[in-house]
Protein backbone atom coordinates (compact mmCIF):
# COMPACT_ATOMS: atom_id res chain seq x y z
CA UNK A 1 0.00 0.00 0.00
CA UNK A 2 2.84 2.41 -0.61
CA UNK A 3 6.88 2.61 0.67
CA UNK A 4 8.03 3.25 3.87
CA UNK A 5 6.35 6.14 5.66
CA UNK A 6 4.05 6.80 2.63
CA UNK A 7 0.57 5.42 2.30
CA UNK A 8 -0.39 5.21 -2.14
CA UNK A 9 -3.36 5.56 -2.50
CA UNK A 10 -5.89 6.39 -6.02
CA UNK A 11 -8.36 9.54 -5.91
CA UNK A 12 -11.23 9.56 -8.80
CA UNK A 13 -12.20 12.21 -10.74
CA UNK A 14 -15.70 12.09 -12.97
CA UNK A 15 -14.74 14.16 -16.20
CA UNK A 16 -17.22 14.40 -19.02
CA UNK A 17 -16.87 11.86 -21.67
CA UNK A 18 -15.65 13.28 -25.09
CA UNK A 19 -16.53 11.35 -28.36
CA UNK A 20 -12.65 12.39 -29.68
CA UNK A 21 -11.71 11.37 -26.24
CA UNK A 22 -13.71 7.84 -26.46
CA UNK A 23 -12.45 6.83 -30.20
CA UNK A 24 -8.46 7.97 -28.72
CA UNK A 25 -9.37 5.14 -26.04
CA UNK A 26 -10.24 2.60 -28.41
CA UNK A 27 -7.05 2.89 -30.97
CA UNK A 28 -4.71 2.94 -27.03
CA UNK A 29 -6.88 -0.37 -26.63
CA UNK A 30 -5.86 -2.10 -30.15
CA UNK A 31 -2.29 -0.40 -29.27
CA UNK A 32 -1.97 -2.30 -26.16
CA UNK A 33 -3.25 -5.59 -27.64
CA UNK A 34 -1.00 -5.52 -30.14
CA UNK A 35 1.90 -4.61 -27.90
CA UNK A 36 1.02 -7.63 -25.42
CA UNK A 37 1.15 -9.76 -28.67
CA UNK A 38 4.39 -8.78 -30.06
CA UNK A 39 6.20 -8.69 -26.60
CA UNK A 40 4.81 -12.65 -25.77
CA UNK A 41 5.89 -13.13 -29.28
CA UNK A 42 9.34 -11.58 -29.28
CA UNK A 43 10.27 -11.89 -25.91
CA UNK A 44 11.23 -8.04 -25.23
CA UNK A 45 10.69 -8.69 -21.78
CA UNK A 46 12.64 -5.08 -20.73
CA UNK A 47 12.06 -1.20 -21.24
CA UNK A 48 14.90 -0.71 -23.65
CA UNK A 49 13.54 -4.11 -26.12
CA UNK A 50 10.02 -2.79 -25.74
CA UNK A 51 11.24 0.72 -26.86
CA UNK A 52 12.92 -0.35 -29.95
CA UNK A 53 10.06 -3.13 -31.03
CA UNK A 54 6.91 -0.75 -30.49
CA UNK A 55 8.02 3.35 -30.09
CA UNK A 56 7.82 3.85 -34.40
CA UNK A 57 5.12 1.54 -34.87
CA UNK A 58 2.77 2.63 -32.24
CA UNK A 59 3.27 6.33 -33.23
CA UNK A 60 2.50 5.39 -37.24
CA UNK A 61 0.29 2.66 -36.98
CA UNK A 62 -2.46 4.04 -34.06
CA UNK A 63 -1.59 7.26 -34.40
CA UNK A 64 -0.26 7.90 -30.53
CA UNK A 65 1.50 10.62 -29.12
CA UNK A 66 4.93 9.96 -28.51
CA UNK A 67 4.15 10.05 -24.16
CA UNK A 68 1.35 7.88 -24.59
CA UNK A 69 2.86 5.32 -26.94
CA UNK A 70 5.60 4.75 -24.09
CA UNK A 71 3.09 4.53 -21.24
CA UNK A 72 1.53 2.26 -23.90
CA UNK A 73 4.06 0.05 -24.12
CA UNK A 74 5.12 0.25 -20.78
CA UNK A 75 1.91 -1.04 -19.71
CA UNK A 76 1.43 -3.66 -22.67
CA UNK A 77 5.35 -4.97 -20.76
CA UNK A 78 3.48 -5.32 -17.28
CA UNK A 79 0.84 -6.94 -18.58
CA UNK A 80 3.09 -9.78 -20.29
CA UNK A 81 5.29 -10.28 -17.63
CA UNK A 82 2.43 -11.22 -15.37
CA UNK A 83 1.65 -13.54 -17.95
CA UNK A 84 4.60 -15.07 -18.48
CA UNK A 85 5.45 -15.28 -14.85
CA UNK A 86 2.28 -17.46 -14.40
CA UNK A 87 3.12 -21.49 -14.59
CA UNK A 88 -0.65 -22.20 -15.75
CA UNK A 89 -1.41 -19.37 -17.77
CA UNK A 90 -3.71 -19.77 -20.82
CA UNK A 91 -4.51 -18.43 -23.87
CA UNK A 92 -2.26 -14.46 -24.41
CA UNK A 93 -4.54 -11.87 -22.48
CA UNK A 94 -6.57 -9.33 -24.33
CA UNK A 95 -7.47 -5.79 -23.03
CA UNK A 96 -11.38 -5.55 -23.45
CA UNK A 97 -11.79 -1.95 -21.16
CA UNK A 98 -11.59 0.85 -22.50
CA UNK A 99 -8.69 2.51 -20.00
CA UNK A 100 -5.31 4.58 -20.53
CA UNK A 101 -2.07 4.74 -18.67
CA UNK A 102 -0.59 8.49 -18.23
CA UNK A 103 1.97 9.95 -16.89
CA UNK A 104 1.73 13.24 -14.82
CA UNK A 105 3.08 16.21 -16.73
CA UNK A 106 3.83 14.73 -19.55
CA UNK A 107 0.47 12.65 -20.84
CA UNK A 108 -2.04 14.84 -18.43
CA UNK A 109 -2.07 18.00 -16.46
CA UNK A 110 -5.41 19.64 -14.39
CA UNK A 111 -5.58 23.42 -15.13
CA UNK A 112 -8.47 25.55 -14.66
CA UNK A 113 -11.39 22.51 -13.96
CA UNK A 114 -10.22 20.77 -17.44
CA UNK A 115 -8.16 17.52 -17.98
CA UNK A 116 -5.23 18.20 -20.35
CA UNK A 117 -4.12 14.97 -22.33
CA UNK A 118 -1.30 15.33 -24.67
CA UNK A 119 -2.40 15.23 -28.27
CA UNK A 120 -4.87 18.48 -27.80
CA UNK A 121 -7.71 16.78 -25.85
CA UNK A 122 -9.63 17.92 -23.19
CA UNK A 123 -12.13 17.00 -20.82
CA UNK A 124 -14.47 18.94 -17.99
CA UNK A 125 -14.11 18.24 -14.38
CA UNK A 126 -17.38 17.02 -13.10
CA UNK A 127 -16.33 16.23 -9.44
CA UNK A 128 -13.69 14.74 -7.15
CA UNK A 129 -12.72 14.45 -3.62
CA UNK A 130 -10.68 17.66 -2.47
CA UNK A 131 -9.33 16.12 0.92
CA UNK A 132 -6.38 15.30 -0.93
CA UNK A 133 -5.55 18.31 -3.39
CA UNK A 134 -2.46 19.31 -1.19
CA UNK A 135 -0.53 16.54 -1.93
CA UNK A 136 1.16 15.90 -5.52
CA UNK A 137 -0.57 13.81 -8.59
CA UNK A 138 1.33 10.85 -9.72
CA UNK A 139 0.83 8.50 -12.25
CA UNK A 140 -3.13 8.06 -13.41
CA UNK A 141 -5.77 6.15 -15.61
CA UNK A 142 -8.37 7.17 -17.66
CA UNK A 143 -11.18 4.28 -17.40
CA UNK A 144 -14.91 4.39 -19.28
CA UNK A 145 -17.12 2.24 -17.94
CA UNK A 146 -20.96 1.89 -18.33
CA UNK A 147 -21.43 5.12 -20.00
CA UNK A 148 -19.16 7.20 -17.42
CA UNK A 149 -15.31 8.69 -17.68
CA UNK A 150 -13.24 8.68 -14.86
CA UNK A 151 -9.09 9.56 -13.92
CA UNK A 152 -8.38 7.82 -11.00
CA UNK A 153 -4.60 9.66 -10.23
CA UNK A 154 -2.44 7.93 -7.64
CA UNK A 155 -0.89 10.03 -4.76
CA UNK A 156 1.55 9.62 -2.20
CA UNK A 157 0.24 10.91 1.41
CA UNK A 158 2.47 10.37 4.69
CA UNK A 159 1.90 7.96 6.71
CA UNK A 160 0.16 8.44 10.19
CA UNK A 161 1.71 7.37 13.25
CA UNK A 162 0.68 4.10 14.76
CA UNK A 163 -1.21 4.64 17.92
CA UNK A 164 0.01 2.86 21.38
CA UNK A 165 -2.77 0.40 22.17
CA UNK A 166 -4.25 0.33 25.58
CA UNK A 167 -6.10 -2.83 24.71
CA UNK A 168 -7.85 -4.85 21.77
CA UNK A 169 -10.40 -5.47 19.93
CA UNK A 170 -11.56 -8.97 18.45
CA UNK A 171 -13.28 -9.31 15.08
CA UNK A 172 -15.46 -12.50 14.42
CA UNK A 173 -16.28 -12.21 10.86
CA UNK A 174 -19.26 -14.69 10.07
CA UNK A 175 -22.18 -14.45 7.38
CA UNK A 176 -25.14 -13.01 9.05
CA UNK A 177 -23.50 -10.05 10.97
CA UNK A 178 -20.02 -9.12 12.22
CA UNK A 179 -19.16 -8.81 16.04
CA UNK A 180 -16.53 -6.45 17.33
CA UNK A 181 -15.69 -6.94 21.08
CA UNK A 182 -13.72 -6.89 24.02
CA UNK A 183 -14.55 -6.38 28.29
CA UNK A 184 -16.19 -3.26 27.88
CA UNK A 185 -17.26 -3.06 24.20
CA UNK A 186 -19.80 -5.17 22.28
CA UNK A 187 -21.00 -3.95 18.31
CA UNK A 188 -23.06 -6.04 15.76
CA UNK A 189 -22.53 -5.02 12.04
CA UNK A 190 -25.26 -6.80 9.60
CA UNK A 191 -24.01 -8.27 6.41
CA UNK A 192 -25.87 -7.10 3.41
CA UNK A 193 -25.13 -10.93 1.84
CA UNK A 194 -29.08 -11.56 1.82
CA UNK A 195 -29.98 -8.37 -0.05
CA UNK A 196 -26.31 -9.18 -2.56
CA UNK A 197 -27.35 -12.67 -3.16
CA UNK A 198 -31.20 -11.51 -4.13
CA UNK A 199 -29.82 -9.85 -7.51
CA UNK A 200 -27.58 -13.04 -7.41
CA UNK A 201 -30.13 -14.76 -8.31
CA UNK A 202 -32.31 -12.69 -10.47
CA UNK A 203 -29.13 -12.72 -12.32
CA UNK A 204 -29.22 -16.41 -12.99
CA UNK A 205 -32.65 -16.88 -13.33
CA UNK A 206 -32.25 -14.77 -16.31
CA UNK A 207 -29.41 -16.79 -17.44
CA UNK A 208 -31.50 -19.77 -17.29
CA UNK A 209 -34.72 -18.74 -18.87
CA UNK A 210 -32.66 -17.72 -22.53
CA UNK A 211 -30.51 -20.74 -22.37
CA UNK A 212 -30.75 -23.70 -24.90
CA UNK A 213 -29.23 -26.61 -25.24
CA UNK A 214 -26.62 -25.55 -27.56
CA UNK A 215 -26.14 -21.85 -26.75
CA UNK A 216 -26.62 -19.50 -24.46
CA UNK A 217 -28.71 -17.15 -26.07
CA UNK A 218 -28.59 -14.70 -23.20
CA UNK A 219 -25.01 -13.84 -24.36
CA UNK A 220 -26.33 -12.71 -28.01
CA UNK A 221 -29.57 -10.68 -26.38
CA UNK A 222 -27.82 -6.93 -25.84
CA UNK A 223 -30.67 -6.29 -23.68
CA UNK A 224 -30.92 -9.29 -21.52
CA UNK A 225 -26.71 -9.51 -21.44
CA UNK A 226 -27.32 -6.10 -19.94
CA UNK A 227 -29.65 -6.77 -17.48
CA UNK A 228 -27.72 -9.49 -16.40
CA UNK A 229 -24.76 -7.47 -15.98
CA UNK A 230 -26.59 -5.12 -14.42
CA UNK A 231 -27.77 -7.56 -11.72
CA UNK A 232 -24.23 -8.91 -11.08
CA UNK A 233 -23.10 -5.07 -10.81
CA UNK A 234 -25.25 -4.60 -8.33
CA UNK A 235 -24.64 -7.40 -6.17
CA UNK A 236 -20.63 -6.86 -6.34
CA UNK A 237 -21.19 -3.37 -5.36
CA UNK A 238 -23.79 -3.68 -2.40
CA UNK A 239 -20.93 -5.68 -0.62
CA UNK A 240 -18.13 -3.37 -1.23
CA UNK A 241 -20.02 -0.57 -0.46
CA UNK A 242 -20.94 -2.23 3.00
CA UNK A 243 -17.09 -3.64 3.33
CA UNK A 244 -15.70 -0.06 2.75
CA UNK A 245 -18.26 1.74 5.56
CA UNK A 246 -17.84 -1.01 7.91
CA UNK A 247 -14.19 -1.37 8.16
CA UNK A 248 -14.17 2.74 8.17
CA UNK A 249 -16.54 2.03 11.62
CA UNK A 250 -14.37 -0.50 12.73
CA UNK A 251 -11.36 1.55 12.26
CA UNK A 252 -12.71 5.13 14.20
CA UNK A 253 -14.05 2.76 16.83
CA UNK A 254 -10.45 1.38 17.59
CA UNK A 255 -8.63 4.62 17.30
CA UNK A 256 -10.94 6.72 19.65
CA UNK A 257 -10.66 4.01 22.40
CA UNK A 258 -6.67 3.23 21.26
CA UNK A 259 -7.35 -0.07 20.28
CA UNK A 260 -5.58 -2.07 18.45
CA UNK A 261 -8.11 -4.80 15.69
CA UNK A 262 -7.46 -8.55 15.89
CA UNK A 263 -8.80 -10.32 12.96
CA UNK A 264 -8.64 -14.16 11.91
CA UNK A 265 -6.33 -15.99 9.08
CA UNK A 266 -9.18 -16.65 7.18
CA UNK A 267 -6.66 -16.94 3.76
CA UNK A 268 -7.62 -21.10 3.81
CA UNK A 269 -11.62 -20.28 4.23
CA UNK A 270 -11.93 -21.30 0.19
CA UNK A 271 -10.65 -24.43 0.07
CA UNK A 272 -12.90 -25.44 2.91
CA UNK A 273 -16.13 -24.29 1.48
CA UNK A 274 -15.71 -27.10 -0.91
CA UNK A 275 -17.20 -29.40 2.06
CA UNK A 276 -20.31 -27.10 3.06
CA UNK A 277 -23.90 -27.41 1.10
CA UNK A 278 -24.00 -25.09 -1.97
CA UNK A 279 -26.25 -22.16 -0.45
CA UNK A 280 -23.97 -21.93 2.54
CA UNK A 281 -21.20 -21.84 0.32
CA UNK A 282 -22.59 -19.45 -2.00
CA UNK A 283 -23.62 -17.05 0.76
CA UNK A 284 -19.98 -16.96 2.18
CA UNK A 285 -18.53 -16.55 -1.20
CA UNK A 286 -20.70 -13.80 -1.58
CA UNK A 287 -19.67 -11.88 1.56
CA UNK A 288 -16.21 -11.43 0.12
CA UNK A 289 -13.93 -12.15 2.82
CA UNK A 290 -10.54 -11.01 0.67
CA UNK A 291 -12.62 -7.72 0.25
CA UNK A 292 -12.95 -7.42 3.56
CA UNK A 293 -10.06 -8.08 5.19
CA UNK A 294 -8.53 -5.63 2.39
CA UNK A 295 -10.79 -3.07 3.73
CA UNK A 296 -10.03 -3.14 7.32
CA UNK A 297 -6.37 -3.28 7.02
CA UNK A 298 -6.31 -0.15 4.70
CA UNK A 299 -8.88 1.67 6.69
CA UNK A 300 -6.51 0.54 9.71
CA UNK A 301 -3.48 2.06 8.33
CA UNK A 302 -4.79 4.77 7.21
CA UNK A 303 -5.71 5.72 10.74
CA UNK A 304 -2.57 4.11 12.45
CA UNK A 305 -4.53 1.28 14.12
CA UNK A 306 -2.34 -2.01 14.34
CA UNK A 307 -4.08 -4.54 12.99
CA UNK A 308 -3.07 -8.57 14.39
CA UNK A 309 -4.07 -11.18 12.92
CA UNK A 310 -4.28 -15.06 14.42
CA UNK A 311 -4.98 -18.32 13.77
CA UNK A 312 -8.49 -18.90 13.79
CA UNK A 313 -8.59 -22.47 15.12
CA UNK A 314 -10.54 -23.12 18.20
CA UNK A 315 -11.97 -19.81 18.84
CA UNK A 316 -15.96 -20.70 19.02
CA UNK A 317 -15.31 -23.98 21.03
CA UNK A 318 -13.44 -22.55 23.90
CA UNK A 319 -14.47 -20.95 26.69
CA UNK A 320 -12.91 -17.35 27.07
CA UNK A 321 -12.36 -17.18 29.69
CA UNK A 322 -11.51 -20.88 31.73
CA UNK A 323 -10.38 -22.03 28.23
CA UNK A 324 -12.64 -25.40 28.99
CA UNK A 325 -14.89 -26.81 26.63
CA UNK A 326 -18.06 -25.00 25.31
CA UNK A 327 -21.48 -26.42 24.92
CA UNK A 328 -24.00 -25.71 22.72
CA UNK A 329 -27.15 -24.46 25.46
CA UNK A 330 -29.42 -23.19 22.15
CA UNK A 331 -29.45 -21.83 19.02
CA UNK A 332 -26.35 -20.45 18.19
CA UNK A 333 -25.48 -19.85 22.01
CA UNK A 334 -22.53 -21.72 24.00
CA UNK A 335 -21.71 -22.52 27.72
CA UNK A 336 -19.27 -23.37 29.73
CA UNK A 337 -19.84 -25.67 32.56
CA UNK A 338 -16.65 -25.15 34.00
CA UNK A 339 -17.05 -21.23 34.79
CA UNK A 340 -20.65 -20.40 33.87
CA UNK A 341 -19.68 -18.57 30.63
CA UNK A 342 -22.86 -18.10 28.40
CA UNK A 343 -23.07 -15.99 25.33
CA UNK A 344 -23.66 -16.03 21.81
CA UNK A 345 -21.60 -17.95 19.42
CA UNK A 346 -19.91 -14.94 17.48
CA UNK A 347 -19.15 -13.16 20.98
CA UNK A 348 -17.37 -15.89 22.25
CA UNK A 349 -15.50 -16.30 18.53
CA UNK A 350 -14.52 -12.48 19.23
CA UNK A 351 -13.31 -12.82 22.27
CA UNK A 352 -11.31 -15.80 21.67
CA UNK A 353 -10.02 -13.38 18.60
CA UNK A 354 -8.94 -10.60 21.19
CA UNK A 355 -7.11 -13.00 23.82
CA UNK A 356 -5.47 -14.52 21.19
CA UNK A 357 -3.80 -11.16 20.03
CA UNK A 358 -3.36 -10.15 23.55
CA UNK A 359 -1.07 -13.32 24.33
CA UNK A 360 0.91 -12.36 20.82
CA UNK A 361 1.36 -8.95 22.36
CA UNK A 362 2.30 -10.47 25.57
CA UNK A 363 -0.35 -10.69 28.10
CA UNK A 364 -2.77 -7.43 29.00
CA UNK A 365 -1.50 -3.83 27.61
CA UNK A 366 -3.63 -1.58 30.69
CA UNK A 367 -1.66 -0.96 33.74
CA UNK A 368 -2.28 -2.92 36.89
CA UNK A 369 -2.62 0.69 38.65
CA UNK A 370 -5.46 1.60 36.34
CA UNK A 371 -8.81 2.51 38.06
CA UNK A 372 -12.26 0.54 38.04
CA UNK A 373 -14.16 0.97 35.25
CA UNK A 374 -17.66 2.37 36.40
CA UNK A 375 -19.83 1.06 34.06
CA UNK A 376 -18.87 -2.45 34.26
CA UNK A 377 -20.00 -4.75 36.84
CA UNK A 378 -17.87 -6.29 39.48
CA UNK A 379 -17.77 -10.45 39.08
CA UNK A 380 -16.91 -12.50 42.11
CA UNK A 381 -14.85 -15.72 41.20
CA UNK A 382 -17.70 -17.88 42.31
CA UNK A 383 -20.35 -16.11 40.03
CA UNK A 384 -21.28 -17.03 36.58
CA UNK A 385 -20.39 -13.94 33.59
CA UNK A 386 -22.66 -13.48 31.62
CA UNK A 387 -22.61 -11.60 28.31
């Protein structure tokens, strides 16, 4: 997420899509194809091979300014590298979006609420988050997408310094809700996976109904291959949009108490979904656990919360506290018939989460000379906690 002491991160910026604008897009597009293809086929795998191979040719043959041929080709190497680099990769990739590398100051510059590309075009600022304006552009792209232009421009802020953690907070990630605790905090988030997995499905159903045996005519129906997209657009975005607010909440929470966020190694959860029944599976697929876990840890950063993360084995089948084992006394809810312990299922996983990180931190990070809390309730040893 960016060097040493710097966090990288991409601003966009809505600017009005030009026709000139769109058809330059499209011949950068057949540019870059046919720069993947001739790099794969040549095997200019550097800056200087790439330069002699493609400079001329993508200057005469799709008529590119001389900047924007080299961030051309420069991207057309990146792309083939990855390629190569992969053991089981497939057919030679093809660029389908319509995007564009440039360079700051050379292929674009912002004056005066326009967009300056090199080659005389220019497009209107429509809007763009200002937060950032002090600190210097860097490289961008130009993407179109579903009738929309946009510059997303990368920049370089400093990073914040990390916060000293007076104790932690455990995050039990499951596919109903989310549960952030610790001794004197307890928050529910609600997954929006029901409400995701609704256009899911109207999705599919529309797959199904113009599908015949030997084609799928959904794919050659512009307006139902819309709609369909349109369904699975939805659905992606209704659980980013939920990841990106709820790891923001997570995040404020920690910092405003100084808390440090434990979360579970959930980097294995895939290969055991192959075992559960297909709507489970579905469901947690559709929650986006990568997304996530992305989410928090840049929202973390971002805020100088550490962020710990543990193994997530055995933390909703131990008690807590006596670390005996748990029952099940309900739906969903556990006890302990060693100590008493009963709470819900996801509590307990969050508090397993938060012990865990405390013992990787080295046992409890208050003082021993701090005060009673006032607002939590004493226990005596021989009482049972509830939660």
């Amino acid at each position: 997420m960016g060097c040493e002491g710097l966090l990288t991160m991409t601003i966009g910026m809505r600017v009005s899509p030009e026709p000139t604008v769109l058809d330059f897009l499209k011949r950068y597009r057949n540019a870059l194809n046919y720069s993947i293809e001739k790099i794969i086929k040549s095997n200019a795998t550097s800056i200087s091979k790439a330069h002699k191979l493609l400079y001329n040719e993508l200057k005469k043959l799709f008529n590119l300014p001389s900047r924007v041929a080299i961030d051309c080709y420069r991207e057309a190497l990146a792309i083939a590298k990855s390629w190569l680099r992969n053991s089981r990769r497939g057919r030679v990739p093809r660029v389908k979006t319509l995007r564009m590398w440039l360079t700051y100051k050379q292929s674009y510059r912002i004056r005066d609420g326009f967009v300056e590309i090199i080659g005389g075009y220019k497009l209107r600022i429509i809007g763009w988050n200002k937060r950032y304006d002090s600190h210097e552009n860097r490289e961008a792209r130009l993407v179109y997408r579903d009738g929309k232009m946009f510059l997303m421009i990368t920049k370089n802020i400093p990073k914040p310094e990390t916060i000293k953690p007076i104790d932690v907070i455990g995050v039990d990630i499951n596919e109903k809700k989310i549960v952030v605790a610790n001794h004197v905090l307890v928050k529910d988030f609600e997954t929006p996976v029901e409400k995701a997995l609704h256009f899911r499905l109207l999705a599919e159903r529309l797959q199904r109904k113009y599908s015949l045996t030997r084609y799928q005519a959904w794919m050659r129906r512009r307006g139902v291959l819309n709609r369909v997209k349109s369904f699975y657009r939805k659905s992606r975005n209704i659980v980013v949009d939920w990841a990106r607010k709820v790891s923001k909440d997570i995040a404020e929470i920690s910092k405003s108490n100084r808390f440090a966020v434990a979360v579970e190694d959930l980097r294995n959860l895939i290969k055991a979904l192959k075992k559960l029944p297909k709507n489970h599976r579905t469901s947690l697929i559709m929650l986006g656990y990568r997304k996530l876990s992305y989410w928090m840890n840049w929202q973390a950063i971002k805020r100088g919360v550490p962020t710990i993360v543990v193994n997530p084995r055995k933390t909703s089948s131990i008690c807590p506290i006596c670390d005996s084992k748990l029952v099940e006394n309900g739906y969903r809810r556990l006890k302990c018939l060693k100590c008493g312990l009963e709470a819900d299922r996801d509590l307990i996983g969050a508090l397993n989460i938060r012990r865990k990180a405390l013992n990787e931190m080295g046992g409890s990070l208050t003082t021993p000379t701090a005060q009673q809390m006032t607002d939590v309730k004493t226990n005596r040893c021989w009482e049972p906690m509830s939660l």
